[in-house]
N, C-alpha and C. Protein backbone atom coordinates (compact mmCIF):
# COMPACT_ATOMS: atom_id res chain seq x y z
N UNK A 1 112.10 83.76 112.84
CA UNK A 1 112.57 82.94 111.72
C UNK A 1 112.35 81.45 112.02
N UNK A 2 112.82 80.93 113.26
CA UNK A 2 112.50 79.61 113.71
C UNK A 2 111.04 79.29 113.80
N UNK A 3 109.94 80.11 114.00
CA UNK A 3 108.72 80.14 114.40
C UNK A 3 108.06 79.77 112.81
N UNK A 4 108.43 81.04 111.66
CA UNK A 4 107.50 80.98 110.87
C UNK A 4 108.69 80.36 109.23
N UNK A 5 109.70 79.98 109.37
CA UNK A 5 110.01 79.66 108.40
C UNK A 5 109.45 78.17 107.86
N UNK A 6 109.47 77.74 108.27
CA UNK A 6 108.81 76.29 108.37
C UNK A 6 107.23 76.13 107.23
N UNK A 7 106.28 76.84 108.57
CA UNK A 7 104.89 76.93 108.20
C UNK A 7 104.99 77.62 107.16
N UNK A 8 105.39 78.73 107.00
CA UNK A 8 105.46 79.77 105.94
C UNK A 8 105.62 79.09 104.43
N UNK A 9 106.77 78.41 104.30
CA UNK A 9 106.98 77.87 103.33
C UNK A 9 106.07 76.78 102.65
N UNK A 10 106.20 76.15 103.77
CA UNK A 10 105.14 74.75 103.39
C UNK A 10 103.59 75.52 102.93
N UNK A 11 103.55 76.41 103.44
CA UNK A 11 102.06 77.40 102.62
C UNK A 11 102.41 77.40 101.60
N UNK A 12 103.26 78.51 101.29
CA UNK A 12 103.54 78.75 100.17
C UNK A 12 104.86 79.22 99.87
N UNK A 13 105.87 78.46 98.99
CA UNK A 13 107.23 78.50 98.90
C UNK A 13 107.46 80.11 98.64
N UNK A 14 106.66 80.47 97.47
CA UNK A 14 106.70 82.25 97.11
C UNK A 14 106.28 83.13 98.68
N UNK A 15 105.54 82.91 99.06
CA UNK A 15 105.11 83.65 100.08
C UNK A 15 106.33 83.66 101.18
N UNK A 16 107.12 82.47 101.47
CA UNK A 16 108.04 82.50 102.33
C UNK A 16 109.40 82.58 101.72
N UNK A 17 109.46 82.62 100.50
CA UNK A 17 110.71 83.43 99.47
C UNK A 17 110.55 85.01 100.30
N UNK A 18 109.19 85.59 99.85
CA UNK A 18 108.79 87.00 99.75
C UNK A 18 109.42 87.39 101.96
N UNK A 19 109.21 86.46 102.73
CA UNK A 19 110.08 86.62 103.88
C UNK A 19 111.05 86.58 104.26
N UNK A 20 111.64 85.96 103.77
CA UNK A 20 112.95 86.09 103.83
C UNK A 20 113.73 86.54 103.04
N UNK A 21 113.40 87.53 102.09
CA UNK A 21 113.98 88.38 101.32
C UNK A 21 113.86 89.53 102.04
N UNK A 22 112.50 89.80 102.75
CA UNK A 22 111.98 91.03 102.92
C UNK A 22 112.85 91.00 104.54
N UNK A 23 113.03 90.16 104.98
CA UNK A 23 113.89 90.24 106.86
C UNK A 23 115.49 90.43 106.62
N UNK A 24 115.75 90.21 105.23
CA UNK A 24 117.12 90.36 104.63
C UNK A 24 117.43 92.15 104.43
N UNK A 25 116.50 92.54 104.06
CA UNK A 25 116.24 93.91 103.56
C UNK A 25 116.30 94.23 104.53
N UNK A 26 115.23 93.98 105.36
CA UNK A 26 115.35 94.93 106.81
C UNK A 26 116.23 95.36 107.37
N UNK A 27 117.30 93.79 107.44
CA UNK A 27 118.91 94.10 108.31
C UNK A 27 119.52 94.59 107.35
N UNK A 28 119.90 94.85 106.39
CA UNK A 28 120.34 95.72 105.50
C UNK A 28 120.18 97.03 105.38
N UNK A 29 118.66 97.37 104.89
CA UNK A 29 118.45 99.14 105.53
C UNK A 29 118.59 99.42 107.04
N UNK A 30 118.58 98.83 107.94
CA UNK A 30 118.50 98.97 109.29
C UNK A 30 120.42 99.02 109.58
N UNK A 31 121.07 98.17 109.02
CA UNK A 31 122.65 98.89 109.27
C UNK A 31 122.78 100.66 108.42
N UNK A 32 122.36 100.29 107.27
CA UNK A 32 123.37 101.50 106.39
C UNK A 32 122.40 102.93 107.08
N UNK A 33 121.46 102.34 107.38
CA UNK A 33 120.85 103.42 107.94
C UNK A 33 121.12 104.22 109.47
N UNK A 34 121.78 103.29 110.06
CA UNK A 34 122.21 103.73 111.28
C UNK A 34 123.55 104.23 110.82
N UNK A 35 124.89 103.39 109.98
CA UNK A 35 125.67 104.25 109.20
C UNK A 35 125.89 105.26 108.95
N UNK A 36 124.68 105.69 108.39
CA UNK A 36 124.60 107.33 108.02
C UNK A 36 123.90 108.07 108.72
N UNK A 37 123.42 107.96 109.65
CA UNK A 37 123.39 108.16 111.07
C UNK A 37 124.61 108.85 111.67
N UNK A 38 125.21 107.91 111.62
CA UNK A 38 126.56 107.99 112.18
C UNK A 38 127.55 109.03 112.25
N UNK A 39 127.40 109.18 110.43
CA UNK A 39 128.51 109.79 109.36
C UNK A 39 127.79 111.16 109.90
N UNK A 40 126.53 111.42 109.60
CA UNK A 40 125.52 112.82 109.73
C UNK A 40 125.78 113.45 111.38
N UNK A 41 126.28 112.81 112.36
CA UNK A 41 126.59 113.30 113.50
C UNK A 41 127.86 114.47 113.53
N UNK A 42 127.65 115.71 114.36
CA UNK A 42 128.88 116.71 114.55
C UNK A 42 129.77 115.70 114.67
N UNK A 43 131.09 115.99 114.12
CA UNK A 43 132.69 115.34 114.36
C UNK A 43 132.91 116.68 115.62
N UNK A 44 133.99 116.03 116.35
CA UNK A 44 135.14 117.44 117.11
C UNK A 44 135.71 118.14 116.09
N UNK A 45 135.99 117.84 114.71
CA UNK A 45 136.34 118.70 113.81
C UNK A 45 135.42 120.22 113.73
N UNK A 46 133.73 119.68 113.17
CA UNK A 46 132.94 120.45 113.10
C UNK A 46 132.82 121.56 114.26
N UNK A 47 133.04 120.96 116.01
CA UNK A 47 132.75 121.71 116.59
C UNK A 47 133.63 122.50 116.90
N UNK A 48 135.37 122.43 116.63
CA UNK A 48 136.47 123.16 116.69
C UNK A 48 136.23 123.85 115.89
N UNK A 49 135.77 123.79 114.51
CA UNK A 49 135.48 124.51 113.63
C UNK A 49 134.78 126.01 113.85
N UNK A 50 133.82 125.62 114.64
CA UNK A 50 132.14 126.35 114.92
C UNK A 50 133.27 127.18 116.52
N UNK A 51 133.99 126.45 117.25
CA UNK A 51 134.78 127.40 118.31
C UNK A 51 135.56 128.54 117.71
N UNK A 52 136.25 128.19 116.43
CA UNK A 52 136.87 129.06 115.88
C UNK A 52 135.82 130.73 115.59
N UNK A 53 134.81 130.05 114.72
CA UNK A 53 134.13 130.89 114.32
C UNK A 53 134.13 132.16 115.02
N UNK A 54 133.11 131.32 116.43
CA UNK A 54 132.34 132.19 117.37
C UNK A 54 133.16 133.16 118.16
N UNK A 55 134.79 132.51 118.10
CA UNK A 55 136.01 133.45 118.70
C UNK A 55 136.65 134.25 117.86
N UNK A 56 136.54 134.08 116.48
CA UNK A 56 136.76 135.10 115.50
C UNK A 56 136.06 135.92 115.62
N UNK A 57 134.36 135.90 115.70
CA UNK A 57 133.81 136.67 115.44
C UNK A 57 133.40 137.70 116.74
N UNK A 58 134.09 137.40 117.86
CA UNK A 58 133.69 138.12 118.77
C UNK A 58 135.47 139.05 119.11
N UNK A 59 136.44 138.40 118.84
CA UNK A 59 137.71 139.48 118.68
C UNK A 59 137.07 140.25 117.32
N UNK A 60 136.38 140.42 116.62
CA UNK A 60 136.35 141.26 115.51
C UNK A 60 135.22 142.53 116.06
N UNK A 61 133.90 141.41 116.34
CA UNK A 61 133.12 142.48 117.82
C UNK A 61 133.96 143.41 119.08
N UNK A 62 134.92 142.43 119.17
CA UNK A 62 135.77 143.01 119.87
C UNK A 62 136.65 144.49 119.30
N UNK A 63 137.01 144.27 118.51
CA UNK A 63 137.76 145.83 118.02
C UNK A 63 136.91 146.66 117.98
N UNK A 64 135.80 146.41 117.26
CA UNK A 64 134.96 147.74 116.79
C UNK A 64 134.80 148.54 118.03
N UNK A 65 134.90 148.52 119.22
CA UNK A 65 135.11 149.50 120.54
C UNK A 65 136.20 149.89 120.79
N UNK A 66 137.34 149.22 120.22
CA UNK A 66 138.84 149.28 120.92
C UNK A 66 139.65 150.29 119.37
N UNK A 67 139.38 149.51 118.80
CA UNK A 67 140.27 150.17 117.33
C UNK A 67 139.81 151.24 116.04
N UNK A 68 140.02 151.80 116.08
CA UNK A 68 139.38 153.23 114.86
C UNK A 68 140.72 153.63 113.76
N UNK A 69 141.87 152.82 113.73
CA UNK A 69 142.61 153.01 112.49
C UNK A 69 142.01 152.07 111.36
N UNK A 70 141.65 152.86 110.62
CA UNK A 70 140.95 152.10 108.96
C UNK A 70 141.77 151.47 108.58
N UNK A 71 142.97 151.27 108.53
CA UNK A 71 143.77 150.41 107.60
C UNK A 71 143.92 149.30 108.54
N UNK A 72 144.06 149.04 109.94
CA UNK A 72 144.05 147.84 110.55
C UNK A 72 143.17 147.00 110.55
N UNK A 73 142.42 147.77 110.58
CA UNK A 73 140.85 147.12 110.54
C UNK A 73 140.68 146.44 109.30
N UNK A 74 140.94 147.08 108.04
CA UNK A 74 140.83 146.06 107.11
C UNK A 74 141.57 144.99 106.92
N UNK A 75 143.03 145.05 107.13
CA UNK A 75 143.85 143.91 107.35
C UNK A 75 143.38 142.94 108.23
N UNK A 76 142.54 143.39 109.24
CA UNK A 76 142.24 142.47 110.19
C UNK A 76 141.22 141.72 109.81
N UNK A 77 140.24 142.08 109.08
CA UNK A 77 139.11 141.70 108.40
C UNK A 77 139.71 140.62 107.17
N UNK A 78 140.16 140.58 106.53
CA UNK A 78 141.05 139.83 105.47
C UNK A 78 141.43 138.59 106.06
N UNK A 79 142.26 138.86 107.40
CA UNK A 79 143.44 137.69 107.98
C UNK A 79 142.44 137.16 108.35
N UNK A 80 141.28 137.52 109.22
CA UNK A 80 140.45 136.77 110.37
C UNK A 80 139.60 135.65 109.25
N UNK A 81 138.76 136.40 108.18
CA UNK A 81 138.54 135.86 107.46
C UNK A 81 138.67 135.03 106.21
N UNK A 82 140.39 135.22 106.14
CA UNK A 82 140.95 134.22 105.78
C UNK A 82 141.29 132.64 106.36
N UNK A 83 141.59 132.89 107.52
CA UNK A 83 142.22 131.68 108.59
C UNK A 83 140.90 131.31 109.15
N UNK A 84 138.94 131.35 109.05
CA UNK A 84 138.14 130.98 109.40
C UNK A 84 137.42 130.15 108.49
N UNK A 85 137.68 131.10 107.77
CA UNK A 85 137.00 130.22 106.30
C UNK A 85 137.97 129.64 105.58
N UNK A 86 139.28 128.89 105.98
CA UNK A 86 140.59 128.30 105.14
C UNK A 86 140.02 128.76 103.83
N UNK A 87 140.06 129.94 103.07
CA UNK A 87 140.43 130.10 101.90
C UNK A 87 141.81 130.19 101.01
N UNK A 88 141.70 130.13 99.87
CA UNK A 88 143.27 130.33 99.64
C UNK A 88 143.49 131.33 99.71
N UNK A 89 142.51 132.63 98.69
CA UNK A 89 143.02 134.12 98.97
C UNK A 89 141.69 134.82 99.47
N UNK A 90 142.20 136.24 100.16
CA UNK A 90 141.32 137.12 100.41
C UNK A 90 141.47 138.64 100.04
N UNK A 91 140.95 138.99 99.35
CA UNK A 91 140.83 140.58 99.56
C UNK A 91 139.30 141.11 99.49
N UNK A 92 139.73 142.70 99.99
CA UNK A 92 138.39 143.68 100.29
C UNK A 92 138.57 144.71 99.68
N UNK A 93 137.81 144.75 98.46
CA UNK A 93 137.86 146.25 98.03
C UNK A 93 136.82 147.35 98.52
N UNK A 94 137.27 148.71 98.59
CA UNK A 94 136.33 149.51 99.53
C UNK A 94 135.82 150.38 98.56
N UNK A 95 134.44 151.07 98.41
CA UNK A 95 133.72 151.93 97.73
C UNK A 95 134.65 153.20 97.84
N UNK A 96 134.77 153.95 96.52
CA UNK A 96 135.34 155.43 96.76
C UNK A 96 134.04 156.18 95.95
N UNK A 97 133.35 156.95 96.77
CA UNK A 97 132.24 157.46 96.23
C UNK A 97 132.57 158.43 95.34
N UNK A 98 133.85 159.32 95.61
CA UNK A 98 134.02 160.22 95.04
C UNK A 98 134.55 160.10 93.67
N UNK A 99 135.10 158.86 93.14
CA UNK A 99 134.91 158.15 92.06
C UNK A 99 134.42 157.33 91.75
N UNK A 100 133.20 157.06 92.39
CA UNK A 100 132.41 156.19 91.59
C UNK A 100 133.14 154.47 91.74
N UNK A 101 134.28 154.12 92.26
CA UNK A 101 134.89 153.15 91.56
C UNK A 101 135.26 152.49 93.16
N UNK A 102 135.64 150.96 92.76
CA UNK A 102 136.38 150.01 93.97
C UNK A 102 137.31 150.02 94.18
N UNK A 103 138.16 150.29 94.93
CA UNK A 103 139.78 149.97 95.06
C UNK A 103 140.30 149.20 96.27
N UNK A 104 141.04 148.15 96.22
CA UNK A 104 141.73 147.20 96.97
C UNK A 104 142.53 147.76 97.88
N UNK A 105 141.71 147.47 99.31
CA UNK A 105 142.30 147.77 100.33
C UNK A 105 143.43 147.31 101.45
N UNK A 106 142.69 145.70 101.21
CA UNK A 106 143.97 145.19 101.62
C UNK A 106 143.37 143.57 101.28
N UNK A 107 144.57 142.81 101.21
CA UNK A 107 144.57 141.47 100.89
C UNK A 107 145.25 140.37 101.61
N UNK A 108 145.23 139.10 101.56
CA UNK A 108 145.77 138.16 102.22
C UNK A 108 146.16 136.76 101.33
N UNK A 109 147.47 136.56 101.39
CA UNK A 109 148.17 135.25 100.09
C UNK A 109 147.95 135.45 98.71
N UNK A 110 148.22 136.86 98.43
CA UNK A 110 147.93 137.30 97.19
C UNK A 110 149.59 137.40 96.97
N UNK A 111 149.97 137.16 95.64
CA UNK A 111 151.55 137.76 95.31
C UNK A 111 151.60 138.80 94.45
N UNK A 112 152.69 139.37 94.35
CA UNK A 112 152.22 140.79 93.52
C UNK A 112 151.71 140.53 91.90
N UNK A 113 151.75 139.35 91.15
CA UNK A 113 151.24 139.73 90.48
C UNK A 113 149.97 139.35 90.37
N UNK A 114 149.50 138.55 90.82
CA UNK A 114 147.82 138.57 91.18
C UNK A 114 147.52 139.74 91.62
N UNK A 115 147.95 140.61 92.51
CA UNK A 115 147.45 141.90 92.89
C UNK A 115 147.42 142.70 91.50
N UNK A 116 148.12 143.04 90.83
CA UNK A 116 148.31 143.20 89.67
C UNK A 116 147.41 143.00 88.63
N UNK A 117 146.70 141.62 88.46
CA UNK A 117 145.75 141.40 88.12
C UNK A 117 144.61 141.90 88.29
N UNK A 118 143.69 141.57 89.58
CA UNK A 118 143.28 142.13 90.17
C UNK A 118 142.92 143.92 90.02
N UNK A 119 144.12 144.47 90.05
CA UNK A 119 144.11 145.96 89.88
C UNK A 119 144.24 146.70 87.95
N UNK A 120 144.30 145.37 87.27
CA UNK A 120 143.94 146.15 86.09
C UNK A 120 142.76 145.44 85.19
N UNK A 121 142.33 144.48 86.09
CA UNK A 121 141.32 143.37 85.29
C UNK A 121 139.82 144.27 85.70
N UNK A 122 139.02 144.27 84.32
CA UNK A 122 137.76 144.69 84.51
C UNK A 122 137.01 144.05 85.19
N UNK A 123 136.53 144.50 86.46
CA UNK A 123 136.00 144.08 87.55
C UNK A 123 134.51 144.25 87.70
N UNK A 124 134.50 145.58 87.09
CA UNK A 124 132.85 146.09 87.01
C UNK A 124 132.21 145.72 87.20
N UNK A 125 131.58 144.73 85.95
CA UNK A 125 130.31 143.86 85.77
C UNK A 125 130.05 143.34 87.43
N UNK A 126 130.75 142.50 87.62
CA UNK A 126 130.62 141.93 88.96
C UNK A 126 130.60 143.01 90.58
N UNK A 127 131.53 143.26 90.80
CA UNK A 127 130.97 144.95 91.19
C UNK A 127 129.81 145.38 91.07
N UNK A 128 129.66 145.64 89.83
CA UNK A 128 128.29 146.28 90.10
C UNK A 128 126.89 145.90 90.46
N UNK A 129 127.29 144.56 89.76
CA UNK A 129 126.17 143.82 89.92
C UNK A 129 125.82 143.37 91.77
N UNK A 130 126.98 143.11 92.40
CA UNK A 130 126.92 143.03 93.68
C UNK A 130 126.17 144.54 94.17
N UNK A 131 127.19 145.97 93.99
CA UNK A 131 126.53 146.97 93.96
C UNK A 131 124.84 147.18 94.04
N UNK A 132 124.55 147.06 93.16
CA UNK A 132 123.63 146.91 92.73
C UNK A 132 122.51 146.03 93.67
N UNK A 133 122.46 144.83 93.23
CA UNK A 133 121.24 143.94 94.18
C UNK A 133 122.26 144.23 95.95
N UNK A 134 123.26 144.39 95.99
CA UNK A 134 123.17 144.51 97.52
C UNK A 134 123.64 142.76 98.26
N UNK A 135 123.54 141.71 97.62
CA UNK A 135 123.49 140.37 98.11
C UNK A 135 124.58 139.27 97.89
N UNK A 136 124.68 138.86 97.98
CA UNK A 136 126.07 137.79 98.42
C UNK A 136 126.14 137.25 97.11
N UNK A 137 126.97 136.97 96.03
CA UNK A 137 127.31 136.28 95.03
C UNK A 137 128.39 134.91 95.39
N UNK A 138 127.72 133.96 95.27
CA UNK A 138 128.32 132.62 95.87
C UNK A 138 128.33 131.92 93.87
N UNK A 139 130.26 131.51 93.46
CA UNK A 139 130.06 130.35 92.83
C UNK A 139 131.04 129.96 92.76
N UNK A 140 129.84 128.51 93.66
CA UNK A 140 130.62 127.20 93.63
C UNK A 140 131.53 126.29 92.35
N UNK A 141 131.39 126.75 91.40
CA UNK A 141 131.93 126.42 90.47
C UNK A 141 132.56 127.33 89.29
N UNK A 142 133.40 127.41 89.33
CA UNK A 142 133.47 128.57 88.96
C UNK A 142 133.93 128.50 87.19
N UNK A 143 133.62 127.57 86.50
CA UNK A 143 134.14 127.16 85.45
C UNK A 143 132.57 127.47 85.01
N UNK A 144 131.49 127.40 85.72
CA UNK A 144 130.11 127.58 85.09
C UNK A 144 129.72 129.10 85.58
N UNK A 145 130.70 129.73 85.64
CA UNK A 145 130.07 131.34 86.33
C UNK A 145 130.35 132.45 85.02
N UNK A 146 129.75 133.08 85.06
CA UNK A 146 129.50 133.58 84.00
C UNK A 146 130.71 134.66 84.01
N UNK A 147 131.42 135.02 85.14
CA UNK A 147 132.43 135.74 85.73
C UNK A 147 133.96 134.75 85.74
N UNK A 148 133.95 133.44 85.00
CA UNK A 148 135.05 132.15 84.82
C UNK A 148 135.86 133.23 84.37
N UNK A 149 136.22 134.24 83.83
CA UNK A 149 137.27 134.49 83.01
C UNK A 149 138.38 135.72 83.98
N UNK A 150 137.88 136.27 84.58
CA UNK A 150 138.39 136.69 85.66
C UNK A 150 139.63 136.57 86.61
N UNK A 151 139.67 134.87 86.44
CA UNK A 151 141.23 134.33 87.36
C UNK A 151 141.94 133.68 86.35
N UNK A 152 141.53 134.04 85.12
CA UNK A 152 142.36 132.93 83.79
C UNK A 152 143.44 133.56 84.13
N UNK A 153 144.38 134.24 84.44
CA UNK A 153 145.85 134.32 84.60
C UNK A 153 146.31 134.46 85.99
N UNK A 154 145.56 134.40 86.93
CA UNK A 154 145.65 133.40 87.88
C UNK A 154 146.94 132.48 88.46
N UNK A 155 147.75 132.78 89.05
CA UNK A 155 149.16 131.44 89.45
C UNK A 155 148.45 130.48 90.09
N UNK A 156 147.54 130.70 91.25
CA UNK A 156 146.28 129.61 91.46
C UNK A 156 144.96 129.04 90.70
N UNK A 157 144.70 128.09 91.00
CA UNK A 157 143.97 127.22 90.61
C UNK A 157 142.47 127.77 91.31
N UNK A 158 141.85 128.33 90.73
CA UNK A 158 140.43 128.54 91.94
C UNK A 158 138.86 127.66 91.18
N UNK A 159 138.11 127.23 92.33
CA UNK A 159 137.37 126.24 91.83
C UNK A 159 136.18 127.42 92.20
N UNK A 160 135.96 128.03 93.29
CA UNK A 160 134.93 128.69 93.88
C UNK A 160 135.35 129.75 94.52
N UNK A 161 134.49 131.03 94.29
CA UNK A 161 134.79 132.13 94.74
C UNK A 161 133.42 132.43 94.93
N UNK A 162 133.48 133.59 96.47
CA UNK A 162 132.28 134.51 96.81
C UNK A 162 132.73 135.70 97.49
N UNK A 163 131.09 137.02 96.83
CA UNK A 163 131.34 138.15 96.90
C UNK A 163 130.68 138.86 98.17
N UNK A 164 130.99 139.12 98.94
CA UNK A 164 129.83 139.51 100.17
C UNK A 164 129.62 141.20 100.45
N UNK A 165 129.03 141.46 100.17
CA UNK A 165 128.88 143.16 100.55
C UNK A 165 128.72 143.90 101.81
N UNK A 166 129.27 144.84 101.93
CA UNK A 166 129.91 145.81 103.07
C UNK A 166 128.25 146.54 102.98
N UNK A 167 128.03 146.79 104.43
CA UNK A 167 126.56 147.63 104.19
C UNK A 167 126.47 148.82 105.19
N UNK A 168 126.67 149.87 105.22
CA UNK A 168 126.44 150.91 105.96
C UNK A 168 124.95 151.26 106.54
N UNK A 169 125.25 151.65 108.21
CA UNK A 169 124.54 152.03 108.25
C UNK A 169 122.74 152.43 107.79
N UNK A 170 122.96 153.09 106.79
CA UNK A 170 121.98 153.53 105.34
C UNK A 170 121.66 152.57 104.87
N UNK A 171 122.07 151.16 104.35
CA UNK A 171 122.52 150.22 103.35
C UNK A 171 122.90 150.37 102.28
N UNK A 172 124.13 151.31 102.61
CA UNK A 172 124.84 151.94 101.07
C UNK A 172 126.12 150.53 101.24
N UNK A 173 126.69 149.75 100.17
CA UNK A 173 127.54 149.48 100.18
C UNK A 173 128.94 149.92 100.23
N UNK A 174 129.67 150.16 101.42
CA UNK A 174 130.73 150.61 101.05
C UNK A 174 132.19 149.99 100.94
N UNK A 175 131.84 148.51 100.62
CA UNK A 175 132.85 147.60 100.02
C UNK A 175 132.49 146.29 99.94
N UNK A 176 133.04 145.60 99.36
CA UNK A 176 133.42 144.07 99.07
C UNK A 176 134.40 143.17 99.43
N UNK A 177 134.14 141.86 100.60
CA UNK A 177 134.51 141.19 100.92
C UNK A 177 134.69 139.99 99.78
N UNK A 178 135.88 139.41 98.95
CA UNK A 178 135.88 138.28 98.38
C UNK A 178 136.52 137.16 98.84
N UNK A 179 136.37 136.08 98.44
CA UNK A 179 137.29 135.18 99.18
C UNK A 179 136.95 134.25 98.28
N UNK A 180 138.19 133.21 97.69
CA UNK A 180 138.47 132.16 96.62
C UNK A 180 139.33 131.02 97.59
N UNK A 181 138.47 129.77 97.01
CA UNK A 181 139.18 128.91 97.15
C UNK A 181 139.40 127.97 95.83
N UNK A 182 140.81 126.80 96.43
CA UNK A 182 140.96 126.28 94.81
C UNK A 182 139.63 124.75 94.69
N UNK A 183 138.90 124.19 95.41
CA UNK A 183 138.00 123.32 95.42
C UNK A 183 136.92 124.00 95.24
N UNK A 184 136.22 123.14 93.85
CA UNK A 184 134.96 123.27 93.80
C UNK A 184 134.05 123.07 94.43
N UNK A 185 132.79 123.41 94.73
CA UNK A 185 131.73 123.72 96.23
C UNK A 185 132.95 123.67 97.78
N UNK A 186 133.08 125.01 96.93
CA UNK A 186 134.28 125.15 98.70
C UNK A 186 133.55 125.91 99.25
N UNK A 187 132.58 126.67 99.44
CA UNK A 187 131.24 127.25 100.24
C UNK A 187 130.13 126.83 100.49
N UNK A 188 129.94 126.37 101.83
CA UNK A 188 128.73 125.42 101.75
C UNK A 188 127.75 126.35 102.78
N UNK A 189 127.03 126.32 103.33
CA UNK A 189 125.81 127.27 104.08
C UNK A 189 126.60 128.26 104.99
N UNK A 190 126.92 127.26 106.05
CA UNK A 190 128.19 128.08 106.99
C UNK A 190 129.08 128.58 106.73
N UNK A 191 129.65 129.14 105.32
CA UNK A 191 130.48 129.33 105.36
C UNK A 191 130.06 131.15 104.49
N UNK A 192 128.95 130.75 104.18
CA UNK A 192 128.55 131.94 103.33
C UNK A 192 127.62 132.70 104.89
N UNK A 193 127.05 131.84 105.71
CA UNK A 193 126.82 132.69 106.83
C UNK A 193 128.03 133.15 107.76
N UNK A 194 128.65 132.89 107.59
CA UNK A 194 129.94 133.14 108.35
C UNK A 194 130.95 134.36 107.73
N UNK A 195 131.02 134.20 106.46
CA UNK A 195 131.17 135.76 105.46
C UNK A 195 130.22 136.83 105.71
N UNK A 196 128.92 136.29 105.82
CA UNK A 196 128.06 137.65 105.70
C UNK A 196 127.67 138.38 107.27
N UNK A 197 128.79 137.38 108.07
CA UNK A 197 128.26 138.16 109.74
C UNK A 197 129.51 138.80 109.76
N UNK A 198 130.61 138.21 109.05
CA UNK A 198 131.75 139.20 108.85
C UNK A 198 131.58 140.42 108.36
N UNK A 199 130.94 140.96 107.19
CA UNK A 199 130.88 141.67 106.13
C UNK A 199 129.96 142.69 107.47
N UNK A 200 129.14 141.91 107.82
CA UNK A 200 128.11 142.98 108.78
C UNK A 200 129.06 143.49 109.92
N UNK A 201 129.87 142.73 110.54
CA UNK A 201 130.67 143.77 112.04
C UNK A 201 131.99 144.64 111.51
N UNK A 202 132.46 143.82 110.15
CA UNK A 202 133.41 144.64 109.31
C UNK A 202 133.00 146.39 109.01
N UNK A 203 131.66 146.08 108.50
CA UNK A 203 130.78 147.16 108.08
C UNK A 203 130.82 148.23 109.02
N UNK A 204 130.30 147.95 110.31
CA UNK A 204 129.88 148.79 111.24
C UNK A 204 131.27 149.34 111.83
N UNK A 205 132.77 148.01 111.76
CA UNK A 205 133.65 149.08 112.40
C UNK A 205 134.41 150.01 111.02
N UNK A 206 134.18 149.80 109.75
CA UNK A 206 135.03 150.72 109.34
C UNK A 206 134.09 151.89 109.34
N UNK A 207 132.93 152.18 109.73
CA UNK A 207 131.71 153.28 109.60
C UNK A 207 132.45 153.69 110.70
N UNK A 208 132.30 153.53 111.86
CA UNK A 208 133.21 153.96 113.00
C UNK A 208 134.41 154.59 112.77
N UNK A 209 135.48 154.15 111.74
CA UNK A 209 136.51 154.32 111.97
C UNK A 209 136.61 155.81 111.18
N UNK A 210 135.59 155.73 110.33
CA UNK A 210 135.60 156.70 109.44
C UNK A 210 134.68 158.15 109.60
């Protein structure tokens, strides 16, 4: 700046406008850019987060050798994946082949009459459609889901809900992992990979158990 402000100008006033606008800019993108830098770095939050995970998911690895009662197992599947993924609620409904139909196996911060709900609200469409393609139904918004009408009586507030499928062996589905929260985009990458490694060791121990 000491070197060329001088000469610069006396050239040409525009030309040495056009420098010292442009060395202004520089230190400007050159902070906000290190900024977000900054912000974009793991917190200890993130990585307590990611400890949780990897210890959830290995006590859950963990049962499938130790435990073969079906009904614990699903409770356990619910709680673990409730308290990993802070959702508000969780339940798992399990395939009954012999009717054709889903039924709720077990749940977590549900009150009875949401269960209630739940157990007389037409579920199908969605069901089946999971059924069906086999693949994770994630929405983040749930006021634009074509499935919005579902929690209208609801005592909670839910912004986002996702459906993750149970896969046997075969790749027959033999249930559904859901989980709702009340914030909109409350599922972000990790969190839908983190459901679907559930849904997979869930899978394999209730095949076991059964």
């Amino acid at each position: 700046d000491i070197t060329f402000k001088e000469p610069v100008t006396a050239h040409s006033l525009a030309l040495g406008a056009l420098a010292n606008i442009s060395w202004i800019f520089l230190s400007i993108y050159s902070v906000m850019a290190t900024l977000f830098l900054l912000l974009q770095l793991p917190t200890a939050r993130v990585f307590d987060r990611k400890m949780r995970e990897v210890n959830s998911l290995y006590d859950l690895s963990r049962t499938i050798s130790a435990e073969y009662d079906h009904d614990k197992l699903v409770h356990m599947v619910t709680d673990m994946s409730t308290e990993v993924i802070l959702s508000t609620f969780t339940w798992l409904e399990l395939y009954d082949e012999t009717i054709q139909t889903f039924k709720i196996g077990a749940f977590k911060n549900l009150n009875d009459n949401e269960i209630d709900i739940l157990r007389n609200m037409n579920r199908n469409s969605l069901n089946d459609m999971i059924l069906s393609d086999k693949k994770t139904y994630i929405s983040n918004d749930i006021s634009k889901s074509e499935f919005s009408n579902l929690f209208d009586d609801f005592d909670k507030r839910i912004g986002s809900f996702a459906g993750v499928p149970l896969l046997s062996s075969k790749g027959n589905v033999i249930g559904i992992l859901y989980s709702a929260k009340t914030a909109i985009l409350g599922f972000d990458p990790d969190d839908v990979n983190l459901l679907e490694a559930y849904a997979s060791q869930a899978a394999i121990a209730l095949e076991n158990a059964q």
